[in-house]
Protein backbone atom coordinates (compact mmCIF):
# COMPACT_ATOMS: atom_id res chain seq x y z
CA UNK A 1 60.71 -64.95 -238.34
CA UNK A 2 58.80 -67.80 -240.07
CA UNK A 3 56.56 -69.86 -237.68
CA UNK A 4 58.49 -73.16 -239.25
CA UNK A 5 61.63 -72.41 -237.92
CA UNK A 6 62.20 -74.92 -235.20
CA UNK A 7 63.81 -73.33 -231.89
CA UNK A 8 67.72 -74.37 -231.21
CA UNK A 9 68.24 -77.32 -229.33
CA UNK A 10 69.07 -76.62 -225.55
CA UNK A 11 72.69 -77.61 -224.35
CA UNK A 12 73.72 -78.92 -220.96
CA UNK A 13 77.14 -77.02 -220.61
CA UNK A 14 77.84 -77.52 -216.96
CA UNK A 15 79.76 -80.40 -216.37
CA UNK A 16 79.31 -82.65 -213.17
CA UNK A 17 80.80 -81.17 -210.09
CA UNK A 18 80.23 -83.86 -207.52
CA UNK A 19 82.11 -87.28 -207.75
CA UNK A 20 79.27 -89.15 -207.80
CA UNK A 21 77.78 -87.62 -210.48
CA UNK A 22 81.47 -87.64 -212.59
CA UNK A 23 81.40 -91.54 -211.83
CA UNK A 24 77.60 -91.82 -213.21
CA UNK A 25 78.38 -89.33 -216.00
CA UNK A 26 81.93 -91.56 -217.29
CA UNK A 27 79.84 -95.04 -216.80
CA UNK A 28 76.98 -93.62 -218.72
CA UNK A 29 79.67 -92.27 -221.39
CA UNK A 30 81.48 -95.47 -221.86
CA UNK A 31 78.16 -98.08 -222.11
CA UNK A 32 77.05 -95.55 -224.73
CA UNK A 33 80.59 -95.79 -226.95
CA UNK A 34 80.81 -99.31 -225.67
CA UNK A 35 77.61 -100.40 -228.50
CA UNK A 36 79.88 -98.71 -231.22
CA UNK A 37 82.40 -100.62 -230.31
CA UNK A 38 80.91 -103.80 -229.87
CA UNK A 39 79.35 -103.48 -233.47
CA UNK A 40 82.87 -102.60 -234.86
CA UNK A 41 84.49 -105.23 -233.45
CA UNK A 42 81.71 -108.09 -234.15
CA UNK A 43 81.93 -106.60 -237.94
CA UNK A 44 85.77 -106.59 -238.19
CA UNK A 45 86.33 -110.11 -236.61
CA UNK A 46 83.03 -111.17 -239.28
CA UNK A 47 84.99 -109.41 -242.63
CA UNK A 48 88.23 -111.13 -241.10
CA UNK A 49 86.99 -114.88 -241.22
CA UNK A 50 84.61 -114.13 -244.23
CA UNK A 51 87.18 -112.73 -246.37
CA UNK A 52 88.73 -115.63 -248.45
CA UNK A 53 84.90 -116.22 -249.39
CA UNK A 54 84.28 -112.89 -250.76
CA UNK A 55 87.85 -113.10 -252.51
CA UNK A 56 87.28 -116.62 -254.33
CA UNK A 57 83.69 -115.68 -255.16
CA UNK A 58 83.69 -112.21 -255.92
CA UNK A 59 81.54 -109.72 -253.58
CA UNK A 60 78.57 -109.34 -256.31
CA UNK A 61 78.74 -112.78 -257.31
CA UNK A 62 78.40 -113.75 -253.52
CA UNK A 63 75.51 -111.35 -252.61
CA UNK A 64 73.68 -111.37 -255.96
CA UNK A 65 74.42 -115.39 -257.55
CA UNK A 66 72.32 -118.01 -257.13
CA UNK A 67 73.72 -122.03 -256.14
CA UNK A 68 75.62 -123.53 -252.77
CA UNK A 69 77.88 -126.33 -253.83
CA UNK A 70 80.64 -127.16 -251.81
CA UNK A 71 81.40 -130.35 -254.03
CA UNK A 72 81.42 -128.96 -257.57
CA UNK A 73 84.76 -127.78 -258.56
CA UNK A 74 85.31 -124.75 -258.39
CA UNK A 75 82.97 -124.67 -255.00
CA UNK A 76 79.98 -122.30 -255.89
CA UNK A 77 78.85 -120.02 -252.78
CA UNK A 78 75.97 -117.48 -254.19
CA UNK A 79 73.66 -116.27 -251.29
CA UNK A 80 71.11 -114.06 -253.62
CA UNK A 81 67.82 -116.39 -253.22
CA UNK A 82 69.03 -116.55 -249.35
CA UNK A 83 69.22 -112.89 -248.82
CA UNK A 84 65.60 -112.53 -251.03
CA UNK A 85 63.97 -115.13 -248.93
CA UNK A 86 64.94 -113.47 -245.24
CA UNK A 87 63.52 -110.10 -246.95
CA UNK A 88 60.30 -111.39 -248.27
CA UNK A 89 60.03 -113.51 -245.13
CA UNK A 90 60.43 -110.42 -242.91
CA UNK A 91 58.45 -108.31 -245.00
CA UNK A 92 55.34 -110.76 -245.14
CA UNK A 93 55.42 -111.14 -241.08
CA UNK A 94 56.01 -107.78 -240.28
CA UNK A 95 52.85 -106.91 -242.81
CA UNK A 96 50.69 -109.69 -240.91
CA UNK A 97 51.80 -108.70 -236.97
CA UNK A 98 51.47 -104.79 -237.32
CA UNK A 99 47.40 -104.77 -237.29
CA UNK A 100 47.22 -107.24 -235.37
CA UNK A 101 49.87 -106.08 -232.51
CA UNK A 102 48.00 -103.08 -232.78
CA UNK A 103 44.66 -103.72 -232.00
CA UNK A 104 46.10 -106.28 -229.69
CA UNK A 105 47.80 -103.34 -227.76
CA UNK A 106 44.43 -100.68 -228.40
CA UNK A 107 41.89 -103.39 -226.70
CA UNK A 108 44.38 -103.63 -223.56
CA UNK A 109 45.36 -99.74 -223.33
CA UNK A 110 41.45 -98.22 -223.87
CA UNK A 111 38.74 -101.18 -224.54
CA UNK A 112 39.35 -103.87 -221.95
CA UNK A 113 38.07 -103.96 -218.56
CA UNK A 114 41.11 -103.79 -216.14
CA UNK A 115 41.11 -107.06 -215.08
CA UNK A 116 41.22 -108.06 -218.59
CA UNK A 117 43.71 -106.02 -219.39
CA UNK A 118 46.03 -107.61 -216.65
CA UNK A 119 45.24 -110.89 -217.79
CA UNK A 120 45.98 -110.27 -221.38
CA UNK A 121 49.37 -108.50 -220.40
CA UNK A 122 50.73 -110.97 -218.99
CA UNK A 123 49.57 -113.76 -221.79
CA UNK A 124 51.05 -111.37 -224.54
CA UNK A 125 54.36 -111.18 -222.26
CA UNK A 126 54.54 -114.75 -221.72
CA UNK A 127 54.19 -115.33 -225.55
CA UNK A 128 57.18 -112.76 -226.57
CA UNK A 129 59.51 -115.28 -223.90
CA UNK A 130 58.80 -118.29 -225.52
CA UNK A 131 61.98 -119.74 -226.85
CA UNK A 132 62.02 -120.06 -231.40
CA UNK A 133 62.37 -123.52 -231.11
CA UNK A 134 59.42 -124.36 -229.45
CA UNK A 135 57.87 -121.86 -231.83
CA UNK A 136 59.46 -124.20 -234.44
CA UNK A 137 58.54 -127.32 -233.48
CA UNK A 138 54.65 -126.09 -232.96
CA UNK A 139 54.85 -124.71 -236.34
CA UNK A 140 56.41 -128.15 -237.89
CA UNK A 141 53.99 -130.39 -235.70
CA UNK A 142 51.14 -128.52 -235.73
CA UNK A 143 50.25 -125.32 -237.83
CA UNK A 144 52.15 -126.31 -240.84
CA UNK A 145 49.08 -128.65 -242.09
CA UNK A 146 46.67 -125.99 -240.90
CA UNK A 147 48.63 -123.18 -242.61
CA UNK A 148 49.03 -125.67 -245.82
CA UNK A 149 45.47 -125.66 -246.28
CA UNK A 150 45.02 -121.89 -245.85
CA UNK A 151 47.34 -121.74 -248.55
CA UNK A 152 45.53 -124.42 -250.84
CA UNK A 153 42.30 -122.23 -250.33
CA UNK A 154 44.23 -119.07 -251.30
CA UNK A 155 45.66 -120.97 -254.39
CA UNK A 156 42.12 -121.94 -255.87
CA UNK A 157 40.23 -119.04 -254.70
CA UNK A 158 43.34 -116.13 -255.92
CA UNK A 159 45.54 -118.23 -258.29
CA UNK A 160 44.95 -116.17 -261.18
CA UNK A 161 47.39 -113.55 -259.38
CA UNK A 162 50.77 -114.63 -259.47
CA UNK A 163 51.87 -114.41 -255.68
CA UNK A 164 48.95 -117.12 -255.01
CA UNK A 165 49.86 -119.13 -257.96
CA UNK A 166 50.97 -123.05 -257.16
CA UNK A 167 52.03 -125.06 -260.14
CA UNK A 168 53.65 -128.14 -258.26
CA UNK A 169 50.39 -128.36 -255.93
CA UNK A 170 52.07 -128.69 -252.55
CA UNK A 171 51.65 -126.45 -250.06
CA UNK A 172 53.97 -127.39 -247.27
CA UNK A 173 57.10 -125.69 -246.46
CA UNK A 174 56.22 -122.81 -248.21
CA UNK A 175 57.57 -118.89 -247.46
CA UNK A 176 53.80 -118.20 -246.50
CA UNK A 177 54.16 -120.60 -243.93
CA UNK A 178 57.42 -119.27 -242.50
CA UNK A 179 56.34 -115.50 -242.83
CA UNK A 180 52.54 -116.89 -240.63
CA UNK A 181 55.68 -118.62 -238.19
CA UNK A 182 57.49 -115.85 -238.27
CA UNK A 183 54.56 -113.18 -237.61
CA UNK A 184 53.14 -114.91 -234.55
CA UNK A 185 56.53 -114.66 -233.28
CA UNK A 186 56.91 -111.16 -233.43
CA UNK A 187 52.91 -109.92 -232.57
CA UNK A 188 53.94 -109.95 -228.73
CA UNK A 189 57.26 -107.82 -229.09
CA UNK A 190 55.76 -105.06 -231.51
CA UNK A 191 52.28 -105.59 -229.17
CA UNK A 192 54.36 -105.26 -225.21
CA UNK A 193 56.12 -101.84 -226.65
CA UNK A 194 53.10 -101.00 -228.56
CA UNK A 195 51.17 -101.20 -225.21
CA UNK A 196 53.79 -99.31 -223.11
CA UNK A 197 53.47 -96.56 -225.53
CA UNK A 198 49.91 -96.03 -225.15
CA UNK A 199 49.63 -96.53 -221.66
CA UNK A 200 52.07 -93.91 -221.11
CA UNK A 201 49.94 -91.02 -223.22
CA UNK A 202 48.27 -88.25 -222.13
CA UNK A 203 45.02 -89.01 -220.99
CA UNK A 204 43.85 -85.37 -221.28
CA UNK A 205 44.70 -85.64 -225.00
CA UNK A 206 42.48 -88.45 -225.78
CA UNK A 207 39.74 -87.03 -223.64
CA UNK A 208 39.96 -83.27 -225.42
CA UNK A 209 39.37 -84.87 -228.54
CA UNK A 210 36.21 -86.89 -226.95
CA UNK A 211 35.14 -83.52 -226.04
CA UNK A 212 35.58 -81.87 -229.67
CA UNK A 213 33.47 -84.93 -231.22
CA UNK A 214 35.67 -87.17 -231.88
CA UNK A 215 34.96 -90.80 -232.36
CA UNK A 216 37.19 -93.76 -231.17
CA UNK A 217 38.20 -94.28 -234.88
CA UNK A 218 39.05 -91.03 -235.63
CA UNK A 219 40.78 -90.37 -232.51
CA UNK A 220 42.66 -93.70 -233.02
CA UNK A 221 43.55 -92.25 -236.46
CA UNK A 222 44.33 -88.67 -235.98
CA UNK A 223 45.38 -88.46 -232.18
CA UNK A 224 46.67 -91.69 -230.61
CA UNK A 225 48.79 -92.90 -233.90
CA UNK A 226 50.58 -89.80 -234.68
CA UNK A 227 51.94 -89.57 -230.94
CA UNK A 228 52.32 -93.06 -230.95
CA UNK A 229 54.05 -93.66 -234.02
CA UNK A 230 57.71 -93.30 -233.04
CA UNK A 231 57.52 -95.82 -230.62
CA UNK A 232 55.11 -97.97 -232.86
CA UNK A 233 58.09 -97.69 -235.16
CA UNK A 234 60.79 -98.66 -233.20
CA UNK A 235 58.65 -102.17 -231.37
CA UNK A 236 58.51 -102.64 -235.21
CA UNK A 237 62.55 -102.39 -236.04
CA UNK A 238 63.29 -104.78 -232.93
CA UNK A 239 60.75 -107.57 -234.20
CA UNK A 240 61.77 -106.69 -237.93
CA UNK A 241 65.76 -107.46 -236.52
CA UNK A 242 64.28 -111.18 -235.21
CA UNK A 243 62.69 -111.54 -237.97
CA UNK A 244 65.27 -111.24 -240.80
CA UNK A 245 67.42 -112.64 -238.38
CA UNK A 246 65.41 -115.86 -237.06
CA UNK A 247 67.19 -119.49 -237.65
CA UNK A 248 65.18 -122.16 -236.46
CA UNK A 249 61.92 -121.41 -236.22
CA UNK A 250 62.20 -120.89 -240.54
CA UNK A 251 64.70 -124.28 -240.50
CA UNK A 252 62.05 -125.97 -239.69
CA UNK A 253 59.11 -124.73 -242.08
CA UNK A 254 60.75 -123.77 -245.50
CA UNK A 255 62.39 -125.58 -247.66
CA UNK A 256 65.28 -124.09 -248.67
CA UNK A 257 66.24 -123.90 -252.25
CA UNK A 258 69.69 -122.59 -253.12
CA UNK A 259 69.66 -122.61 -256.95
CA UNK A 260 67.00 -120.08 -257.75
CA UNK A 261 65.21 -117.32 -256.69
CA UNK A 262 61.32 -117.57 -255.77
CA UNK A 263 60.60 -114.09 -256.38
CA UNK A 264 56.78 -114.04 -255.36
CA UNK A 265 55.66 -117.20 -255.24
CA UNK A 266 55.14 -117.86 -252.03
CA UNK A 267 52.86 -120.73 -251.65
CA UNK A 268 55.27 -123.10 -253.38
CA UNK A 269 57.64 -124.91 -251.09
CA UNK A 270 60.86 -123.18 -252.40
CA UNK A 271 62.57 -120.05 -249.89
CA UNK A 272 65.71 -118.99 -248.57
CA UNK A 273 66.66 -117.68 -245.31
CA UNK A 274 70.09 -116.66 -244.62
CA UNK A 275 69.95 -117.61 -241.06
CA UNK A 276 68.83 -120.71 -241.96
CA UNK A 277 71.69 -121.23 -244.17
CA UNK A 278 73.92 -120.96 -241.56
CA UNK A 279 72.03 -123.42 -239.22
CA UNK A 280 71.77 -125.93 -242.03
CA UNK A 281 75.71 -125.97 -243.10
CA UNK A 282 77.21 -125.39 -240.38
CA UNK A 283 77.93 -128.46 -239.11
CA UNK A 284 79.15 -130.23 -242.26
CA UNK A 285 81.22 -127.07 -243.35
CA UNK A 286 85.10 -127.10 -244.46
CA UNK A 287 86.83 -123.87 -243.93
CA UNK A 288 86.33 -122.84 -247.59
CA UNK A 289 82.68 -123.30 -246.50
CA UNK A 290 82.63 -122.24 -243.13
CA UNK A 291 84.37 -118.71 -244.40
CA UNK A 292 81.19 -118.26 -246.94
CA UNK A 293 78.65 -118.96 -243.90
CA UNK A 294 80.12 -116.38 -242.09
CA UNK A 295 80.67 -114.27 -245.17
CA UNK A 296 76.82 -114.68 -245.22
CA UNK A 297 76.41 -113.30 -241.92
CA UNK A 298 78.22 -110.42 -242.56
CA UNK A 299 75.47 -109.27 -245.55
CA UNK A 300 73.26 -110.27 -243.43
CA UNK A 301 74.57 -108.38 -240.44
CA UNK A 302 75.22 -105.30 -242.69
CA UNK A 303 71.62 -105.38 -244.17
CA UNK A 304 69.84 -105.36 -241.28
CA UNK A 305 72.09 -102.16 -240.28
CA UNK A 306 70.86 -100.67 -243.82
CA UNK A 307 67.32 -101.28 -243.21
CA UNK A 308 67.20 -100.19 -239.42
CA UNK A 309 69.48 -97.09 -240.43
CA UNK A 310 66.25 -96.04 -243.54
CA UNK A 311 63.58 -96.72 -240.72
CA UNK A 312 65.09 -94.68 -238.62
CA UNK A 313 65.53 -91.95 -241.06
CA UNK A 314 61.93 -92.38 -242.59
CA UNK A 315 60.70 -91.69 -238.40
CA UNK A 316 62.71 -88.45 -237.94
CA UNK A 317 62.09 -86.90 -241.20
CA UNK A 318 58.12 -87.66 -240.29
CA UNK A 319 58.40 -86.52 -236.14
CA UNK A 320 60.76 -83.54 -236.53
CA UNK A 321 59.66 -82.14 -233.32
CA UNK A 322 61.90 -85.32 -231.40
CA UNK A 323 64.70 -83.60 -232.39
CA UNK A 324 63.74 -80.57 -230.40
């Protein structure tokens, strides 16, 4: 037999005898269906009211145009440069909090002093409570012009690359802004389940390798990562779902542009966020509106399944041995 063939998976095939454990075992059965069902149902009662929008519009036109006018006749309801600017967004701040949640999370599980460690815990956790909005106003009030001047340093030091390229010479409101926003809200999620994971590691791993030679870099690397990295992976998903999903925090820093795409520009103030969308029509919104708003919540909705569902798929194919 080949040494690559995985073992089978054991079965439990006793079912519960006692009462109690019938009662636990039907509760536990139920809350598990009970998320399937939930997601059906918020997906059907989405398609329902969102309908008429894809009908009038056409689904590719919807997804894939560009321009939100309820006034022009016919009403024009494209979300394209919407959907592009909540990826790019989330992309950018998911790029900037990974390295840092994870040293963040390697100085409190192996460096710091345990005092230090306490201390820090309870900051990070403190900073993954605090509320978007607040978030949003500190990054209107307050980091914007900070962050606007990072980005007018990147534009004359790296302008002859595209992505740091600023023709209209403003700086504010920009998708680098909301993607800074949007990473220093997400740093303390990927960081408190980051932490939990290594915390919860086998000491007598780490301390092996220290006994084979191994230096903290190359244990980081080779021994603490690879165990790591399923849980790494999944702190990641949950901040990537705020982050494609975030409303106000991005209301308040981009300025959204409905007409066009910004493909890669990101230090000009022109982005879309579908979120933000919603937040900023809402209120104003006839029903022919209101049903593309939450026609836009449905892509957005079913996206962030996609996305979730390849992550997923990318950490099983790469940890096989989970599915022993």
């Amino acid at each position: 037999m080949s040494n690559d063939v995985a073992p089978k998976r054991l079965k439990l095939r006793s079912k519960p005898s006692r009462t109690a454990d019938k009662v636990f075992f039907a509760v536990a059965k139920a809350a598990g269906y009970s998320s399937f069902v939930l997601v059906a149902a918020i997906l059907f009662f989405l398609m329902l009211r969102a309908w008429p929008a894809f009908e009038s519009q056409g689904i590719a036109n919807f997804i894939f145009g560009a321009g939100w006018n309820s006034t022009s006749d016919p009403q024009i309801f494209h979300m394209g440069p919407m959907l592009y600017g909540s990826l790019l967004i989330a992309a950018i701040g998911v790029a900037l909090a990974v390295p840092m949640a994870i040293s963040i999370s390697y100085f409190i599980a192996f460096l710091a002093p345990v005092r230090v460690a306490k201390v820090a815990t309870v900051i990070v956790d403190l900073l993954a409570a605090i509320p978007s909005v607040v978030i949003g106003l500190w990054g209107l009030g307050v980091f914007s012009p900070v962050a606007a001047e990072w980005g007018r340093m990147l534009s004359e030091s790296l302008g002859f690359i595209p992505i740091f390229s600023n023709a209209v010479d403003i700086f504010l409101r920009s998708p680098f802004i909301a993607s800074l926003v949007i990473a220093v809200m997400i740093v303390p999620i990927i960081s408190s389940i980051t932490r939990e994971i290594f915390s919860q590691m086998d000491q007598e791993i780490i301390k092996g390798a220290m006994a084979l030679g191994g230096t903290r870099e190359s244990i980081f690397r080779k021994v603490i990562l690879p165990t790591a990295s399923g849980g790494i992976v999944g702190g990641v998903l949950l901040a990537l779902g705020r982050a494609m999903g975030e409303t106000v925090a991005i209301f308040f820093v981009l300025n959204l542009t409905f007409d066009d795409y910004n493909w890669f520009k990101i230090l000009e103030p022109s982005g879309g966020a579908v979120a933000s969308l919603v937040l900023a029509r809402f209120n104003e919104a006839l029903d022919t509106e209101l049903s593309a708003l939450l026609a836009a919540g449905v892509v957005l909705f079913v996206v962030t399944l996609i996305v979730n569902s390849i992550a997923s798929y990318i950490v099983a194919k790469a940890q096989p041995w989970r599915k022993l």
